[in-house]
Protein backbone atom coordinates (compact mmCIF):
# COMPACT_ATOMS: atom_id res chain seq x y z
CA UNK A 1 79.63 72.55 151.11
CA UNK A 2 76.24 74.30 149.51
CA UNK A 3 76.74 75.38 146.11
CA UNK A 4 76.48 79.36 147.42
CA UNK A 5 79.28 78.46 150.11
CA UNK A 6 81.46 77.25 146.95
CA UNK A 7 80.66 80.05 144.48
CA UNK A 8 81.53 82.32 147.58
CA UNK A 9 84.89 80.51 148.30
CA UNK A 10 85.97 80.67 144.12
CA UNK A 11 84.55 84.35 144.41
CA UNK A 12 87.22 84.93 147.31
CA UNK A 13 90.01 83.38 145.90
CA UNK A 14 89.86 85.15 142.42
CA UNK A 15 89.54 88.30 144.27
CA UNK A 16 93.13 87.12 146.83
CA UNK A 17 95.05 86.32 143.42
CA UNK A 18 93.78 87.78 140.14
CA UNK A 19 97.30 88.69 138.81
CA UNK A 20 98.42 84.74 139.49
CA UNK A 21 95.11 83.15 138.10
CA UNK A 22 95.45 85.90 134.78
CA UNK A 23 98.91 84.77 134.25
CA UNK A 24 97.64 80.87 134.74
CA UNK A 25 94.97 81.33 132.13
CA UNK A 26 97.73 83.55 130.03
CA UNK A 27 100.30 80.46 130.22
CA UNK A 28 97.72 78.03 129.06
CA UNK A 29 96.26 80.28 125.95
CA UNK A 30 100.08 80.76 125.00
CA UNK A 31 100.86 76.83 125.64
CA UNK A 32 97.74 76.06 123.76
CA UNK A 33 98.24 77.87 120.84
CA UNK A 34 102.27 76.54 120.28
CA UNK A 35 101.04 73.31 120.43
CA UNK A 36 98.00 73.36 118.24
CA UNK A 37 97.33 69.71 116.97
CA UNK A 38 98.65 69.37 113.31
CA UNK A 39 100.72 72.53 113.32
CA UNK A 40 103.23 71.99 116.34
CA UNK A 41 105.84 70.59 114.19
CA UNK A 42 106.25 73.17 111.38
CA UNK A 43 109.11 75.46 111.85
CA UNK A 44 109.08 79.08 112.33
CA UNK A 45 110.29 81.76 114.45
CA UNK A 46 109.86 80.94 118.34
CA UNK A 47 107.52 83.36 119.55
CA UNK A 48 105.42 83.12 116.02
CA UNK A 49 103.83 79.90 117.30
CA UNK A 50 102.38 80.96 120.99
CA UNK A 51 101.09 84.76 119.61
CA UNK A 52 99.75 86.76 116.40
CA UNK A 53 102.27 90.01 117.99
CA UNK A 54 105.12 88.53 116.31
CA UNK A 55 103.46 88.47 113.02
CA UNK A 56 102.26 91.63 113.37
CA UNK A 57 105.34 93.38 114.70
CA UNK A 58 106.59 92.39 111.82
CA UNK A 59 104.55 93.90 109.30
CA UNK A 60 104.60 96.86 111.14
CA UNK A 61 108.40 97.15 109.68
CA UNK A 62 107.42 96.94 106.22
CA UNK A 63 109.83 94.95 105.47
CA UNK A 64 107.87 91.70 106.01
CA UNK A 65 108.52 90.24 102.38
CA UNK A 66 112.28 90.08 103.28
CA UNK A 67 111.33 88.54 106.50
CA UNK A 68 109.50 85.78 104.69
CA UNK A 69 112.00 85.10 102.09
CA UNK A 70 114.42 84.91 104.46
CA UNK A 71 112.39 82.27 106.89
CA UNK A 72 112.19 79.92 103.94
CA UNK A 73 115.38 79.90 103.22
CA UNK A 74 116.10 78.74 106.59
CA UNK A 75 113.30 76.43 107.49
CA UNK A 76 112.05 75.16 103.97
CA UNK A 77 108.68 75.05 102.19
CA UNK A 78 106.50 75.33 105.62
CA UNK A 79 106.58 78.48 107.73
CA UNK A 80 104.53 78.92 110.46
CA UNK A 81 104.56 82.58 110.33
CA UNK A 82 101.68 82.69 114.07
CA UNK A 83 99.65 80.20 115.76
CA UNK A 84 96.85 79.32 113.01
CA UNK A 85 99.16 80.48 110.00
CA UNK A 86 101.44 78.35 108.02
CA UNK A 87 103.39 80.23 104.82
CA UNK A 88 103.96 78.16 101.74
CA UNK A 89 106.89 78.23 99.35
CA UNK A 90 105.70 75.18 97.08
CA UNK A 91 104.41 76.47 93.25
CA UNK A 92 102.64 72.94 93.46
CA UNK A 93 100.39 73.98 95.88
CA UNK A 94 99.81 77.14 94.06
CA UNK A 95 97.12 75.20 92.08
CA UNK A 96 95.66 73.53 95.22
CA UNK A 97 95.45 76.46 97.53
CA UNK A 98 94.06 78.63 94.94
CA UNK A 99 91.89 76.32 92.44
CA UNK A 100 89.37 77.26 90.48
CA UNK A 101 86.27 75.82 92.98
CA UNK A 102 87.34 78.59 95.67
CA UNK A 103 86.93 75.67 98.53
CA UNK A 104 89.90 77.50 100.11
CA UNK A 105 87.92 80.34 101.07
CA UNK A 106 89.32 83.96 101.77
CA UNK A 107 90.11 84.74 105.14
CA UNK A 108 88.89 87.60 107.43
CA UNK A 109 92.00 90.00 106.11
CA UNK A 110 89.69 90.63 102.74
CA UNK A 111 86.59 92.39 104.07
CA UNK A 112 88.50 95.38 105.72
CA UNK A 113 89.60 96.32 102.94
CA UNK A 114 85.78 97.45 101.22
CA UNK A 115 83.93 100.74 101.10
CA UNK A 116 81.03 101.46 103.27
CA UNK A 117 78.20 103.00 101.70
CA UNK A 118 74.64 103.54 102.43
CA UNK A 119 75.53 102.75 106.05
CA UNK A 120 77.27 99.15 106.10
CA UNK A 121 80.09 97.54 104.44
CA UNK A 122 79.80 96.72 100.61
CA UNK A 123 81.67 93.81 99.58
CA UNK A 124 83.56 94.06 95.99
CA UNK A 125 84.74 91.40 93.93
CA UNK A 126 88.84 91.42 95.75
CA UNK A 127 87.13 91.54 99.57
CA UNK A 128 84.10 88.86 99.43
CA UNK A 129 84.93 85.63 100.87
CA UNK A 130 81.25 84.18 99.76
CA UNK A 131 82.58 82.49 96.35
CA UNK A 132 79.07 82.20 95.28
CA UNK A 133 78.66 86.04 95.54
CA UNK A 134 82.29 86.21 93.78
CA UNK A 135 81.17 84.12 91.12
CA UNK A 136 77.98 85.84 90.88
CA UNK A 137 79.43 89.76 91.02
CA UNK A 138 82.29 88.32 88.21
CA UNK A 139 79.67 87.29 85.87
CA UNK A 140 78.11 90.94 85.48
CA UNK A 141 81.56 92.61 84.79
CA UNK A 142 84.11 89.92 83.70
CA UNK A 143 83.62 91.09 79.76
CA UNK A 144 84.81 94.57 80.64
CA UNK A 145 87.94 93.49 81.84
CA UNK A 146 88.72 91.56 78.90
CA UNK A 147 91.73 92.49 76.59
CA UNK A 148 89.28 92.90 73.92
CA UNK A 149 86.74 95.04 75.51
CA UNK A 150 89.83 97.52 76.64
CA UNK A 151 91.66 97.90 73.49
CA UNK A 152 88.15 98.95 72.14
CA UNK A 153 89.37 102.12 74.48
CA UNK A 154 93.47 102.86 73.38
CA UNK A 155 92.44 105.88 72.17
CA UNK A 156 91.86 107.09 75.38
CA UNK A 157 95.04 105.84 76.71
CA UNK A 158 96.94 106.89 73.94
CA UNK A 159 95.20 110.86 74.91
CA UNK A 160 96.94 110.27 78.48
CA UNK A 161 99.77 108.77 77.12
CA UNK A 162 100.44 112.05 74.80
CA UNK A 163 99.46 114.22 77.88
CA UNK A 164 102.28 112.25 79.94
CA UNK A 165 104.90 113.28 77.84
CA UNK A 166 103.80 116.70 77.54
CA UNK A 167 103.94 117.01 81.37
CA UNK A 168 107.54 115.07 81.25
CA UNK A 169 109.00 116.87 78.12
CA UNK A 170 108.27 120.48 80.54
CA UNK A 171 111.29 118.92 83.25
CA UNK A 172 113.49 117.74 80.14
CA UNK A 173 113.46 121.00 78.50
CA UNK A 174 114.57 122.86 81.32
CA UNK A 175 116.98 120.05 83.02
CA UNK A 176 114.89 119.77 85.94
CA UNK A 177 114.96 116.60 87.78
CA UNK A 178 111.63 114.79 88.58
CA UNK A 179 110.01 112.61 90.70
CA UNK A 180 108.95 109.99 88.22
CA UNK A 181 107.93 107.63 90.65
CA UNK A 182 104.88 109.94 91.41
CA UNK A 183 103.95 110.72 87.58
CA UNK A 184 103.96 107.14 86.77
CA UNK A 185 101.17 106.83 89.25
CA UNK A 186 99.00 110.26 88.31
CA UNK A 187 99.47 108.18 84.75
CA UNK A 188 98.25 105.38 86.22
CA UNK A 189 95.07 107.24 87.78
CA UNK A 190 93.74 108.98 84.43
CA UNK A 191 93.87 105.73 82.42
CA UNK A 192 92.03 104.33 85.24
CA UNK A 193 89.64 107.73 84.83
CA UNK A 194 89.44 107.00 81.14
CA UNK A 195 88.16 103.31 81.34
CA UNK A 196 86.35 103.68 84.19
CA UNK A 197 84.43 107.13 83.65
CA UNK A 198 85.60 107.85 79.99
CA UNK A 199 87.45 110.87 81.79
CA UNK A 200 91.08 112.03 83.09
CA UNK A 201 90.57 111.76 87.08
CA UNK A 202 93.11 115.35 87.21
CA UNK A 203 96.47 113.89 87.94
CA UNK A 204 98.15 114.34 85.14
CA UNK A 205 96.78 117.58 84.07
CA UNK A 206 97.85 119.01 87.93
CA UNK A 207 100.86 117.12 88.17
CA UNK A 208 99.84 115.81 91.97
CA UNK A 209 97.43 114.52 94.25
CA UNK A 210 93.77 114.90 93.49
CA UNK A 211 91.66 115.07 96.28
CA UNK A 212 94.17 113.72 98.60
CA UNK A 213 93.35 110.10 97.20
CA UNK A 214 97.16 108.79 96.38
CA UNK A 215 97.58 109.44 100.73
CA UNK A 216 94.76 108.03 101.29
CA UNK A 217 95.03 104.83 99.65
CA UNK A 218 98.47 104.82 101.06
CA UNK A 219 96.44 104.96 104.46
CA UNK A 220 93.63 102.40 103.99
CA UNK A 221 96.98 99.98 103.20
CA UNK A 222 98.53 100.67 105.98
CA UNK A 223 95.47 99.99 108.44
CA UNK A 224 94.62 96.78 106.40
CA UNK A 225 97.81 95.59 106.22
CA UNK A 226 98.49 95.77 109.91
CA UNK A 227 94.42 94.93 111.38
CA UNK A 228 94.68 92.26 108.90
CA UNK A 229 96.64 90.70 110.77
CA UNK A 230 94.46 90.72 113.79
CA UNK A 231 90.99 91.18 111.98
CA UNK A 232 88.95 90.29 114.87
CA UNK A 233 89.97 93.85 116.39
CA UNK A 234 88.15 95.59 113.03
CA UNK A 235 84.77 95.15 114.21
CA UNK A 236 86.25 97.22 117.52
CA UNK A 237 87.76 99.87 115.08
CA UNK A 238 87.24 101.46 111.91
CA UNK A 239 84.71 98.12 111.41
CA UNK A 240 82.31 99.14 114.37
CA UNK A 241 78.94 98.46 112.49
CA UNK A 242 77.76 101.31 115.40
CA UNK A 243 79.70 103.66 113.69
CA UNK A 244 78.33 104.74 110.86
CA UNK A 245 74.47 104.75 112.46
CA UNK A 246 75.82 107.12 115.53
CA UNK A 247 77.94 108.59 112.61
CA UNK A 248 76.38 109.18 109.43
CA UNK A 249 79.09 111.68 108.36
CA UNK A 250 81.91 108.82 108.33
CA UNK A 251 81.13 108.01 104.94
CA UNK A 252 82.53 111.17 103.94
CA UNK A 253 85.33 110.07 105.47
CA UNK A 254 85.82 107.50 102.73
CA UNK A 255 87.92 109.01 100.25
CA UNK A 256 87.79 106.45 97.88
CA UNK A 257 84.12 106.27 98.21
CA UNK A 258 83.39 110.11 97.43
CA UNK A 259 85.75 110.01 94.69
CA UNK A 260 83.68 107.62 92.81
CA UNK A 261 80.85 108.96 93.79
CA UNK A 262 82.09 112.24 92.46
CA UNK A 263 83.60 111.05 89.28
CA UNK A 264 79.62 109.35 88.45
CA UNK A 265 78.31 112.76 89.37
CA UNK A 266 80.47 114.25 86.64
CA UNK A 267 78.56 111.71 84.15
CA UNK A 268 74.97 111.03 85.70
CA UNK A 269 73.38 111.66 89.12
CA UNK A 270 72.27 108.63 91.58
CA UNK A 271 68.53 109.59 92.14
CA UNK A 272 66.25 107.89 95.56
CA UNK A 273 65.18 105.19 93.10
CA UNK A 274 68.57 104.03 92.44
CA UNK A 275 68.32 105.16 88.37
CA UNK A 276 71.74 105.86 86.90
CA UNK A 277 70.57 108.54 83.54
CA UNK A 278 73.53 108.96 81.59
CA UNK A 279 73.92 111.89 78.93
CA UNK A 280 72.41 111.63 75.83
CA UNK A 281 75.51 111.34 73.63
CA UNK A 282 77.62 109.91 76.36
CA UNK A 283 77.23 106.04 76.59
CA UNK A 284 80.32 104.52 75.43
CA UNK A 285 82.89 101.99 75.87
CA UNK A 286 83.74 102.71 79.83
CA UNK A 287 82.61 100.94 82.48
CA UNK A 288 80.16 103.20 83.96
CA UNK A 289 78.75 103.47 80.67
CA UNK A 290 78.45 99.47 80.13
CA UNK A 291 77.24 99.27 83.50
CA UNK A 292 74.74 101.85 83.71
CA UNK A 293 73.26 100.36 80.67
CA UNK A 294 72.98 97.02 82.12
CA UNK A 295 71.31 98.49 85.17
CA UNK A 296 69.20 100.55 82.89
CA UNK A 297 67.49 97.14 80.92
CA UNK A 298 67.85 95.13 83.55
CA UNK A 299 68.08 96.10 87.13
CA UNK A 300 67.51 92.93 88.55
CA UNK A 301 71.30 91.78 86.97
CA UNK A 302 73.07 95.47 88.03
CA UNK A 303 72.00 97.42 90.46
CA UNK A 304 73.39 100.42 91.40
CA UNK A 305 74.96 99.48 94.43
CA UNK A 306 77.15 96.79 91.71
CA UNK A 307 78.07 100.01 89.71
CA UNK A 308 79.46 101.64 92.51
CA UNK A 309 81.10 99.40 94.35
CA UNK A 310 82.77 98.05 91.34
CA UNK A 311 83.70 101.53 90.04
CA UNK A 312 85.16 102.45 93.37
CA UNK A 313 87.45 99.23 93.33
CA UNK A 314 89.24 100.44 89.85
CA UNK A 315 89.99 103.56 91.79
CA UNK A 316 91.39 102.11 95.14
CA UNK A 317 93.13 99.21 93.04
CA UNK A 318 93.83 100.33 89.51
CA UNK A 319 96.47 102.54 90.08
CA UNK A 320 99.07 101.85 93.04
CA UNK A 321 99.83 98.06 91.85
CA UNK A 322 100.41 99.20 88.36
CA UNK A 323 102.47 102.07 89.06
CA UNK A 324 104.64 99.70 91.60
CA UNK A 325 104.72 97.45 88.35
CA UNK A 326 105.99 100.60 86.64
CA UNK A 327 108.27 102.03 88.84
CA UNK A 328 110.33 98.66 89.26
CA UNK A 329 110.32 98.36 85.20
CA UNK A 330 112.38 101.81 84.93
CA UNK A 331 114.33 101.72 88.41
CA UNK A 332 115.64 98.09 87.17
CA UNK A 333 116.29 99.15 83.68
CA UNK A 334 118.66 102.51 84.91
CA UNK A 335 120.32 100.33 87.36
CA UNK A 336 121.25 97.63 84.70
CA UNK A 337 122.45 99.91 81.89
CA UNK A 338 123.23 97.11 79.33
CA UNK A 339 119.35 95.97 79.53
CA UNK A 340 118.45 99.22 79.01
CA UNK A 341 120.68 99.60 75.50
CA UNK A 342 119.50 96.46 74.67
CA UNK A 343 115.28 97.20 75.00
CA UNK A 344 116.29 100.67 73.52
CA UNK A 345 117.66 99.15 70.90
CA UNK A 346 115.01 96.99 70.00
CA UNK A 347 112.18 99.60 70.50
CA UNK A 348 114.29 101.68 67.90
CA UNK A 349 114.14 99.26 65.37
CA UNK A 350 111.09 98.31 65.78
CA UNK A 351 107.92 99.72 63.62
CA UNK A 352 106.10 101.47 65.80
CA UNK A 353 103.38 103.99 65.38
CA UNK A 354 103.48 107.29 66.97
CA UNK A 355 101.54 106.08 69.93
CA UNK A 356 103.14 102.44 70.71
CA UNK A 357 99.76 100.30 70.00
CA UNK A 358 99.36 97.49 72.76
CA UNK A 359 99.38 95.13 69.83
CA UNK A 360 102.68 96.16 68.65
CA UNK A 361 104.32 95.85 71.90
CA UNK A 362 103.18 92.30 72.19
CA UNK A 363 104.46 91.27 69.12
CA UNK A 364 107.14 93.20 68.05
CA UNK A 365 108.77 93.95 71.17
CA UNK A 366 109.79 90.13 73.06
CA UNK A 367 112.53 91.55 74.94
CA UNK A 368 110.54 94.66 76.69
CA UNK A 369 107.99 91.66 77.91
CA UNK A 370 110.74 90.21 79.14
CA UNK A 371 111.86 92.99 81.03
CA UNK A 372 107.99 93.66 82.45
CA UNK A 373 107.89 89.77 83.75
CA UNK A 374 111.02 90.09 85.41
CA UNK A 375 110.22 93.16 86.98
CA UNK A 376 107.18 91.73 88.28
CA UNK A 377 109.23 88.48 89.07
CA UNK A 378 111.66 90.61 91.10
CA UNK A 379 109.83 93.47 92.76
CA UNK A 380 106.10 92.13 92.63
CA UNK A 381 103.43 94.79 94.09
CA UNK A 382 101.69 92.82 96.84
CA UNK A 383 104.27 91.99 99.52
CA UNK A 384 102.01 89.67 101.92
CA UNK A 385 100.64 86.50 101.86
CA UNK A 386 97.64 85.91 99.69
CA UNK A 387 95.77 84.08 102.60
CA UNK A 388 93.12 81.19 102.82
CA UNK A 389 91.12 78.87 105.06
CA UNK A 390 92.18 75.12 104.68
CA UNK A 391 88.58 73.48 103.87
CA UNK A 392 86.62 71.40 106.59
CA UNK A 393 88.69 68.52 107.03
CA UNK A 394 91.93 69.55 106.34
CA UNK A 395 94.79 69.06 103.13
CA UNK A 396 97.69 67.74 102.38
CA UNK A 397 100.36 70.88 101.71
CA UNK A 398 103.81 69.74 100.88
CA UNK A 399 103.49 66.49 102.08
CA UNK A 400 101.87 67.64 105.38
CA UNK A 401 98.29 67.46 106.66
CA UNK A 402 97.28 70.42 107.79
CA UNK A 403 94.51 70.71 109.63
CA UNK A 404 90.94 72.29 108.53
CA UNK A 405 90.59 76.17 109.36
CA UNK A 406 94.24 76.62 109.26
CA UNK A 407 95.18 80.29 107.58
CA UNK A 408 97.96 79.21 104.35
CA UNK A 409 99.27 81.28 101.84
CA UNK A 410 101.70 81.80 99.33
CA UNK A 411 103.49 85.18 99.13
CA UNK A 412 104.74 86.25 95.49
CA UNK A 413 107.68 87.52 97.20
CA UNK A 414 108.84 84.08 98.33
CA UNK A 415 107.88 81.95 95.22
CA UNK A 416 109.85 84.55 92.58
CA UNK A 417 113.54 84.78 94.49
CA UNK A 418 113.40 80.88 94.74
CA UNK A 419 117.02 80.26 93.73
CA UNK A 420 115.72 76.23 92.24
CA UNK A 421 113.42 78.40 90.15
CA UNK A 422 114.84 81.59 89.58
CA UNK A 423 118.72 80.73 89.56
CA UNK A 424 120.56 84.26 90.47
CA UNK A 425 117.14 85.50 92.13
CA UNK A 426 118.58 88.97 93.23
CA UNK A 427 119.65 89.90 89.90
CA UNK A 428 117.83 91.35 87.13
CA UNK A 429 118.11 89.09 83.89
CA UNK A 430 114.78 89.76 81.54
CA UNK A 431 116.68 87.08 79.05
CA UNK A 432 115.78 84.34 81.53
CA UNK A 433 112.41 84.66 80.41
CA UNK A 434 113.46 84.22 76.64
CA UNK A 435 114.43 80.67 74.86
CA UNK A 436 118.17 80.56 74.61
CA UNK A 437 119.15 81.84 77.99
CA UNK A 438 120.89 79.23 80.37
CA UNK A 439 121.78 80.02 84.02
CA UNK A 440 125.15 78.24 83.27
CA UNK A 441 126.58 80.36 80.88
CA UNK A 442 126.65 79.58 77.03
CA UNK A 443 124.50 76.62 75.97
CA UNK A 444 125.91 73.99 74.55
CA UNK A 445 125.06 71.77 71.65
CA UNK A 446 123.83 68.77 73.54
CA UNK A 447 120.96 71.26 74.80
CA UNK A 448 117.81 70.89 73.65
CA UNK A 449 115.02 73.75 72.95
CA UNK A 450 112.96 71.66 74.77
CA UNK A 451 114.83 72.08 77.79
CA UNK A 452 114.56 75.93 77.58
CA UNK A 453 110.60 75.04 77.35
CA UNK A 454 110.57 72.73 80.37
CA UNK A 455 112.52 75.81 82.14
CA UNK A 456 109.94 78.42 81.01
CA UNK A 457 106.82 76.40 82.11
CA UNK A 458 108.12 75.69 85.28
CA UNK A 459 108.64 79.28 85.97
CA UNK A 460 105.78 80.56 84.70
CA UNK A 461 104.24 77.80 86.90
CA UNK A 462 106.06 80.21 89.80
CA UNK A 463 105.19 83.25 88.33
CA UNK A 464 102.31 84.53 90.92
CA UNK A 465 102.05 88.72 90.57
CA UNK A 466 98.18 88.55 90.02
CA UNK A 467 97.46 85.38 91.98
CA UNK A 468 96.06 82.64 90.70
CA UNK A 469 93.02 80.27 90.68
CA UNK A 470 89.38 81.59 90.25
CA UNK A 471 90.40 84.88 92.30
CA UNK A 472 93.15 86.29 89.81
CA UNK A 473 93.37 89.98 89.94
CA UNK A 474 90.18 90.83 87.16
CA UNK A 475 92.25 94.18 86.36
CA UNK A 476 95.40 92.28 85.11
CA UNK A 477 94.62 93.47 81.63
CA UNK A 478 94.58 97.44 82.82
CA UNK A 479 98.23 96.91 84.15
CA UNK A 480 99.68 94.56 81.33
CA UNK A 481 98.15 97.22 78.49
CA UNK A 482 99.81 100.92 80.79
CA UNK A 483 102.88 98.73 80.88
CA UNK A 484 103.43 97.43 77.33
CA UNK A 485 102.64 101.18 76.07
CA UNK A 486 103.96 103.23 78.35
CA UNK A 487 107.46 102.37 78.88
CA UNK A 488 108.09 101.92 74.96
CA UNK A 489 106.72 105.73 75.22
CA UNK A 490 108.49 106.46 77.26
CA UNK A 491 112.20 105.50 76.13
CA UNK A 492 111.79 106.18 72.60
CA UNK A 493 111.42 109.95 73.62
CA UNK A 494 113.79 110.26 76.44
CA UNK A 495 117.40 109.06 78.32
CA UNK A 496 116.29 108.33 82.10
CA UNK A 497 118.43 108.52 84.94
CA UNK A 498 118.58 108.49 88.13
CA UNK A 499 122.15 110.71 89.24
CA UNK A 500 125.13 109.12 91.53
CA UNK A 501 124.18 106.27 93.36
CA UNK A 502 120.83 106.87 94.64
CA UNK A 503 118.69 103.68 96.00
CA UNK A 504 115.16 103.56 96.02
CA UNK A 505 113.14 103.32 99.58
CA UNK A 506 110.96 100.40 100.06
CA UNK A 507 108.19 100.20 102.51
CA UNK A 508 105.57 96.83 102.62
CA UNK A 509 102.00 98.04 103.23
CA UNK A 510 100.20 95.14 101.51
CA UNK A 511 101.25 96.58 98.59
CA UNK A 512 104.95 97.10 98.09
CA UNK A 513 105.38 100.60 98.03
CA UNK A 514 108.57 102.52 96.59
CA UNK A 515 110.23 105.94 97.04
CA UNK A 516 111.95 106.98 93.82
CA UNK A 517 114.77 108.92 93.60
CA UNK A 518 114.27 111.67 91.11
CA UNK A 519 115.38 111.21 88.46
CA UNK A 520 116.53 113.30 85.18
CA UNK A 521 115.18 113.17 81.82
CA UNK A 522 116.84 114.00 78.24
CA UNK A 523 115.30 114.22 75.33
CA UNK A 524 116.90 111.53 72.85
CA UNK A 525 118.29 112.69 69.59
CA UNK A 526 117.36 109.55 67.51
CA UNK A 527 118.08 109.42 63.71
């Protein structure tokens, strides 16, 4: 038979059975992918193994950080959760999968989630998986974020904070319920505006959504959360790099984009040459100002393509995971009324200047850090796994070798309602995080305070609500400083409650997003 006479024959048959040689090759893809070498005997739901649909079926719920928990709880400290993607449960790989020399790189779920400016995708600090550009970009703004640099700025968080309660004491006066969930967040946004642009973005001062950005955050989540878990179909979608060449105008598109772009414009303009003039009078503290002078003296170590893209990350992260963080504080406080005396109390008689300082909180105030960290422990704001490539070669996770190019992660939600860890995970007990407390009851005398110190390191060993390793969330500082001054604020002025038996709605969208019920404030008569 002449080569021709056999391509002509395979030609023939494809074209007699196409459906029966699509389901062959369909069979052996499926097949393939169950029994991947290394990963065929880690547990997991049955369909997970043979297809990424289950996965993403899942997330499509929003309920996926249930689904984990629950999967761990019934097949142990491996889950594979789809065919290339084992979930961990073990804080002693915390260390290992996210160490400080990055050789478990990020995975394609990170770069769908940047801006695109100047026609193609600009990576930021959270969506690189290059750890030399990571390291690199970190180097030019690391200082900003530091608790030091930022408390050079509580003045401008202390004019929000005042404006906050301005806004709030308007409901209390007249008995009108409000949705707090929502004015924790504008909160959020114009402390954001002030150490970002030295400037209130609007929310607070409107009392709602500026410029539509609070939906559509909520909607860049939702697509990242869900192509994330396919990301090779981005490139096909809202990642076409055809897109914005045959569409220039889709850049306007990008709300988060023009809102930092906007927010600069308010300060300096962005001339052809790439020159960032601020004000005369104007530099100070903020980050644009910092930045802008860095560019200024040297533009070789910030250009203006840094300034942007790393303004424009403050704005699409800065406020939703703090005001998640925020929102669980006070929603876990009214439902457990006897924590809520007690961090009343102790706020009460504490001395605290009219504006809580961030210093006072941190050392005058031990329980109302507990109650943040167990907040965080029990209602942390991402809700999927914080995914990475297993390096060339492969490593050994929980006693397993798993093979190189494997996806693993560690979800927050998993490692914090660990019941070894976190004895009575569902419940809300901030005095777990405080020497003293046993899970058993009353201690008794043959207890040692260094067992309450073995107990406390291995939790905060556990304790993963801003990652870990050389990728830890850079704006940890921002959240930790809104938190220890606002809620203080916040109960020293008024009773919160939420009336009858109201629950909260809960909806996973990479971040884990709540629905408050409103809620009534009183103002307190303290004497």
């Amino acid at each position: 038979m002449t080569e021709t006479t056999a391509h002509s024959t395979i030609f023939q048959w494809v074209a007699a059975y196409p459906f029966t040689i699509l389901f062959c090759l369909t069979a052996v893809w499926l097949l393939s992918n169950k029994f991947k070498p290394g990963l065929r005997s880690i547990p997991g739901p049955p369909l997970a193994a043979y297809t990424k649909l289950w996965r993403l079926l899942d997330v499509r719920r929003g309920q996926a950080h249930w689904t984990s928990i629950a999967l761990h709880k019934k097949y142990g400290k491996l889950v594979r959760l789809a065919p290339n993607v084992v979930s961990v449960s073990d804080p002693a790989m915390v260390p290992v999968i996210y160490n400080i020399k990055g050789d478990f790189t990020k995975t394609g779920f990170y770069p769908i989630q940047c801006v695109s400016w100047q026609k193609k995708p600009q990576m930021n600090l959270f969506s690189t998986r290059s750890e030399v550009e990571h390291r690199e970009q970190k180097k030019k703004v690391a200082n900003a974020y530091s608790l030091e640099s930022l408390l050079k700025m509580e003045g401008k968080i202390d004019e929000c904070t005042r404006l906050f309660q301005e806004k709030l004491g308007e409901f209390a006066d007249v008995g009108r319920e409000v949705d707090l969930g929502s004015w924790l967040q504008y909160y959020a946004f114009d402390v954001v505006g002030e150490l970002t642009f030295d400037k209130k973005l609007g929310f607070l001062e409107k009392g709602g959504d500026v410029d539509g950005m609070m939906e559509a955050i909520e909607g860049m989540l939702l697509y990242a959360s869900q192509c994330g878990q396919v990301p090779e179909a981005h490139p096909f979608l809202l990642g076409n790099p055809l897109f914005p060449i045959l569409m220039p105008q889709m850049e306007t598109w990008n709300a988060v984009l023009n809102f930092t772009l906007k927010a600069i414009n308010t300060r300096t303009t962005i001339s052809r040459d790439g020159e960032l003039e601020l004000e005369e009078g104007r530099v100070g503290n903020d980050m644009l100002s910092r930045w802008a002078a860095v560019k200024s003296s040297d533009p070789l170590k910030m250009s203006t393509r840094d300034v942007v893209v790393h303004l424009s990350t403050n704005v699409f992260a800065g406020s939703d995971t703090t005001a998640i963080a925020l929102r669980a504080i006070l929603y876990f406080l009214i439902k457990n009324p006897a924590a809520m005396q007690k961090l009343v109390r102790e706020i009460d008689e504490a001395e605290l200047s009219p504006i809580v300082q961030d210093r006072e909180a941190r050392e005058r105030l031990p329980y109302l850090n507990a109650v943040i960290k167990e907040a965080m422990r029990l209602h942390p704001s991402v809700g999927l796994l914080l995914e990475r490539h297993v390096p060339k070669g492969g490593a050994t996770i929980c006693d397993t070798h798993i093979p190189g190019g494997t996806i693993v992660g560690i979800n927050a939600w998993v490692l914090h309602h660990d019941e070894t860890i976190f004895p009575q995970p569902e419940e809300f007990i901030p005095e777990r995080w405080l020497e003293g407390w046993s899970p058993y009851g009353q201690k008794t005398k043959g207890e040692k305070v260094a067992d309450d110190k073995d107990r406390l390191a291995e939790m905060e060993k556990s304790f993963f609500p801003f990652g870990a390793g050389s990728r830890t969330c850079i704006g940890r500082n921002i959240s930790m400083i809104e938190m220890r001054k606002i809620i203080p604020q916040l109960l020293r002025e008024f009773e919160v409650s939420i009336p009858g038996d109201k629950e909260w709605v809960c909806r996973n969208v990479w971040f884990v997003q709540q629905q408050m019920p409103p809620c009534v404030l009183k103002r307190r008569n303290k004497v």
